[in-house]
C-alpha atoms as a PDB file:
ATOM      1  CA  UNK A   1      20.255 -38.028 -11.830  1.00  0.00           C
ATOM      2  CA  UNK A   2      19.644 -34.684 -11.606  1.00  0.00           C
ATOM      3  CA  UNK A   3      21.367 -32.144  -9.026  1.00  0.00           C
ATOM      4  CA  UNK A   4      21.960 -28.587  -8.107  1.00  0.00           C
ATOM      5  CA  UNK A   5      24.922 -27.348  -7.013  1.00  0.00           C
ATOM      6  CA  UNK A   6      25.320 -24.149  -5.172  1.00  0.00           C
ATOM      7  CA  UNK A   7      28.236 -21.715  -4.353  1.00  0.00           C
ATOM      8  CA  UNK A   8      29.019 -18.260  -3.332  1.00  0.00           C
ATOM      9  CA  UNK A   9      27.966 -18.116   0.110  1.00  0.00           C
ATOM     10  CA  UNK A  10      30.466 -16.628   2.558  1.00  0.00           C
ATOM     11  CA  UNK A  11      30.597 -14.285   5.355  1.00  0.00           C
ATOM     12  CA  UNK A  12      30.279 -10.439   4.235  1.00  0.00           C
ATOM     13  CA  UNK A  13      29.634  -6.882   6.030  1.00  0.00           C
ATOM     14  CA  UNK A  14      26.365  -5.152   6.106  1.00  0.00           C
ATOM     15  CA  UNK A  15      26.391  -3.119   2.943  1.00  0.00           C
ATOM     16  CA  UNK A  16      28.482  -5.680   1.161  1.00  0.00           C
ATOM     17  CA  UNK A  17      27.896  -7.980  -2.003  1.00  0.00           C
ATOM     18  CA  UNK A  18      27.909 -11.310  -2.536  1.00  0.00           C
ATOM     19  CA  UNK A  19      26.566 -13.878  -5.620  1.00  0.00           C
ATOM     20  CA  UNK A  20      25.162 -16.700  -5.289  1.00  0.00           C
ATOM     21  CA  UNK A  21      25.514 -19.210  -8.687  1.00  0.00           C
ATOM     22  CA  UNK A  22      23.713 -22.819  -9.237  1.00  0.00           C
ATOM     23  CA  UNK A  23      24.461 -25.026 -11.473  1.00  0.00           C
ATOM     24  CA  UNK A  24      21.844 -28.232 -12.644  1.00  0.00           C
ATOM     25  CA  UNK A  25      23.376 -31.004 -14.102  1.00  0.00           C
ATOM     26  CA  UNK A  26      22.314 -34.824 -15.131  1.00  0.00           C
ATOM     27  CA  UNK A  27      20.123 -32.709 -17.392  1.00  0.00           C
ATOM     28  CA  UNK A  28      19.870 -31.336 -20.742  1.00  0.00           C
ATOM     29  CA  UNK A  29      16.567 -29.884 -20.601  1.00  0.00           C
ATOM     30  CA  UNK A  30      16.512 -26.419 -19.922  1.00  0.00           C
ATOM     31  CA  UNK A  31      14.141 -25.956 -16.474  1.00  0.00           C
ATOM     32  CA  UNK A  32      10.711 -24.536 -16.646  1.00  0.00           C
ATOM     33  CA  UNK A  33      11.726 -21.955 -13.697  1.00  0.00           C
ATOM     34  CA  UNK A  34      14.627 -21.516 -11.662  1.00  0.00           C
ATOM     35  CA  UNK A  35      14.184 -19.919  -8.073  1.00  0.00           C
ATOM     36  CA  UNK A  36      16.543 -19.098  -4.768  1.00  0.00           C
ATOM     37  CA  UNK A  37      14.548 -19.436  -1.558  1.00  0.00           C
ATOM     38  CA  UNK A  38      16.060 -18.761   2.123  1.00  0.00           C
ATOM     39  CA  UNK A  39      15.494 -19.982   5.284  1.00  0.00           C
ATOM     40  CA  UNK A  40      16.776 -17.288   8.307  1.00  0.00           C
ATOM     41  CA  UNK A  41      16.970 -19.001  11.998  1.00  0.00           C
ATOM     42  CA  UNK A  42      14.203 -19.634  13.797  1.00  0.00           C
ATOM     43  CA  UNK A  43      11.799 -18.759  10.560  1.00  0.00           C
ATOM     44  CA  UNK A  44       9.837 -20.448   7.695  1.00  0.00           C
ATOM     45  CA  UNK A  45      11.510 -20.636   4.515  1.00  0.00           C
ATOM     46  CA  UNK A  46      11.151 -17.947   1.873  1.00  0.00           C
ATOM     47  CA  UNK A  47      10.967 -17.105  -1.888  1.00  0.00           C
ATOM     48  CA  UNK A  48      13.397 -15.060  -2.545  1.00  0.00           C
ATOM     49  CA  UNK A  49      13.616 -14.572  -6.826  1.00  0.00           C
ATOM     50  CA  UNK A  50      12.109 -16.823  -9.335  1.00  0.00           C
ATOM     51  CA  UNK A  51      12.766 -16.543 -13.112  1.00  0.00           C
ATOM     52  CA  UNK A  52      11.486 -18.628 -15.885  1.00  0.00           C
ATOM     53  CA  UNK A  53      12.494 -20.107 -19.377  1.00  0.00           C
ATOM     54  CA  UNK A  54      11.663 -16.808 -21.490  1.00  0.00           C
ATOM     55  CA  UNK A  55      12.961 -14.246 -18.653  1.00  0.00           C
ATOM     56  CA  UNK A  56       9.970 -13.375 -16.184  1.00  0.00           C
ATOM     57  CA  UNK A  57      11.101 -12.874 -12.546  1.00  0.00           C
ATOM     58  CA  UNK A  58       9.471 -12.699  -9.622  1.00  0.00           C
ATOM     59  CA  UNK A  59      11.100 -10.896  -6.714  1.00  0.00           C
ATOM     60  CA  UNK A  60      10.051 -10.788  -2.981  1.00  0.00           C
ATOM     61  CA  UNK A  61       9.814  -7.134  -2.042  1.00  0.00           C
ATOM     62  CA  UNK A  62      12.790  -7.731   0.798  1.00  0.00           C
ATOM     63  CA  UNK A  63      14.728  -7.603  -2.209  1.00  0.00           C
ATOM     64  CA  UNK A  64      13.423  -5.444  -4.572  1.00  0.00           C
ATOM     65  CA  UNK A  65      15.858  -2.715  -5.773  1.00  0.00           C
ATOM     66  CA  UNK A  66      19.018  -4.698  -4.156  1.00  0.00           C
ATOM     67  CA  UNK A  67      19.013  -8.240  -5.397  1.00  0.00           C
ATOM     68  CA  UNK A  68      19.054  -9.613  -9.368  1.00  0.00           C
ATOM     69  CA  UNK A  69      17.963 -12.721 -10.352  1.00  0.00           C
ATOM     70  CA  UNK A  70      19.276 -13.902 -13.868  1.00  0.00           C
ATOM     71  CA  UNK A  71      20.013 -17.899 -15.875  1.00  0.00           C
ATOM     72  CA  UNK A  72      22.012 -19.118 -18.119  1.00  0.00           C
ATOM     73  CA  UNK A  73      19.809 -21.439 -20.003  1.00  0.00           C
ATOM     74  CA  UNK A  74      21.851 -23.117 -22.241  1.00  0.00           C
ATOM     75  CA  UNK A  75      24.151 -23.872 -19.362  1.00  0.00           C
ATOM     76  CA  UNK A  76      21.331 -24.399 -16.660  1.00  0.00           C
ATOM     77  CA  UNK A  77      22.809 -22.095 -14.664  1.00  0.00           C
ATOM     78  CA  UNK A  78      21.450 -19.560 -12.364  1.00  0.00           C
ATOM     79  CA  UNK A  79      22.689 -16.622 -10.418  1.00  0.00           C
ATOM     80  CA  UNK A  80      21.704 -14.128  -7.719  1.00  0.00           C
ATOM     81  CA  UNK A  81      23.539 -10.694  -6.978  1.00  0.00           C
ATOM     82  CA  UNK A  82      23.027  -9.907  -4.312  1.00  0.00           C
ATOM     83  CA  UNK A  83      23.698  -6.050  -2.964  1.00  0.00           C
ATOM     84  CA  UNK A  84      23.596  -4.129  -0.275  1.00  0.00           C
ATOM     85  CA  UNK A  85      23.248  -6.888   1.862  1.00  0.00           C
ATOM     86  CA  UNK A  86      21.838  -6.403   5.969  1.00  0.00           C
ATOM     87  CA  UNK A  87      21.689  -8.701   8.781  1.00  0.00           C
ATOM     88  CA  UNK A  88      18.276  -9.753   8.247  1.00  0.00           C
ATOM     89  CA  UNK A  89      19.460 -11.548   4.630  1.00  0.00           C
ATOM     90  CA  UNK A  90      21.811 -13.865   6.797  1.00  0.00           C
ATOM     91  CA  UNK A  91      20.151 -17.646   6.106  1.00  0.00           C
ATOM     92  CA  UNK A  92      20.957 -21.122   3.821  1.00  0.00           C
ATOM     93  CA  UNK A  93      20.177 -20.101   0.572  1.00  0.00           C
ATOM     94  CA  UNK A  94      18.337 -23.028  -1.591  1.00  0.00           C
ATOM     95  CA  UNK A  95      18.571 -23.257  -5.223  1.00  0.00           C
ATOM     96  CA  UNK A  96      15.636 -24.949  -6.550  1.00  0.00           C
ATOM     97  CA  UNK A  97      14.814 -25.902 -10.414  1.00  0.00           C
ATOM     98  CA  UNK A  98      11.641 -27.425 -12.158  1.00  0.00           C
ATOM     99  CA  UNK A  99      12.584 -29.242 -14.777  1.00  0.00           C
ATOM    100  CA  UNK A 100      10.419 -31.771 -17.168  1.00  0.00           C
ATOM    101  CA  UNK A 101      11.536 -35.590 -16.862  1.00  0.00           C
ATOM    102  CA  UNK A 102       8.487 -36.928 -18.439  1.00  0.00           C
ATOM    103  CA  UNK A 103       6.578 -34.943 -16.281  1.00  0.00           C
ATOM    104  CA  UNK A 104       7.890 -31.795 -13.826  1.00  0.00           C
ATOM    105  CA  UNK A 105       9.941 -32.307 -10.662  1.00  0.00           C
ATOM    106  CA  UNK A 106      10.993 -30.039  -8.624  1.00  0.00           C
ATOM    107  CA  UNK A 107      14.797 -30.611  -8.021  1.00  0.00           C
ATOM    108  CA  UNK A 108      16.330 -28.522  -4.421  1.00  0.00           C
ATOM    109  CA  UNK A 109      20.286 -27.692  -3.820  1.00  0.00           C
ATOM    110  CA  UNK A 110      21.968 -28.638  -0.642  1.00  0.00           C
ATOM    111  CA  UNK A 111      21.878 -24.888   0.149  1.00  0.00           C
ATOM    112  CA  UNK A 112      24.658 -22.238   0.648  1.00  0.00           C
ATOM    113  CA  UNK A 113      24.953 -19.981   3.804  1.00  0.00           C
ATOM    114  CA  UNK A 114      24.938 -16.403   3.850  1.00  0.00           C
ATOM    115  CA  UNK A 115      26.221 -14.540   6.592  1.00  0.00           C
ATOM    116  CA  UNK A 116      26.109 -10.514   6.641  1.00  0.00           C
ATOM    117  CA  UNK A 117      27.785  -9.362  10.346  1.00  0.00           C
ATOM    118  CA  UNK A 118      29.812  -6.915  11.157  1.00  0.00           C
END
């Protein structure tokens, strides 16, 4: 069975750094894309960075400049530094993974919180 495993949420200061890692396991395909979506309080969840198999990333302009987005394939790993970090990035952070079973499923962590407060 396939799951992803998140880590590297925490508490951190406005201005600070944090990063976020997933892991997929029960697998050894490599997924088709890998993304990290948030959901703040009170709001819809959001993409936040996507990258596929061969590299391509997709970043929502929130982020742009101050988060990075980057996979281990051969480990089916996945990772999201995340800098200069405001208020306004505080939500659960959901690592989600399409991988091919036979045909493509989309597989969601448990989710990791993020809190930036002074």
């Amino acid at each position: 069975q396939v799951q992803l495993v998140e880590s590297g949420g925490g508490l951190v200061q406005p201005g600070g750094s944090l990063r976020l890692s997933c892991v997929a396991s029960g697998t050894s395909t490599s997924s088709e894309y890998m993304g990290w979506y948030r959901r703040a309080p009170g709001k819809e969840r959001e993409l936040v960075a996507r990258i596929s198999r061969d590299g391509t990333t997709i970043l929502a302009d929130s982020v742009k400049g101050r988060f990075t987005i980057s996979r281990d394939n051969g480990k089916n790993a996945l990772f999201l530094q995340m800098n200069s970090l405001t208020p306004e990035d505080t939500a659960v952070y959901y690592c989600t993974a399409r991988i091919y079973i036979g045909y493509y499923v989309d597989y969601w962590g448990q989710g990791t919180q993020v809190t930036v407060s002074s």
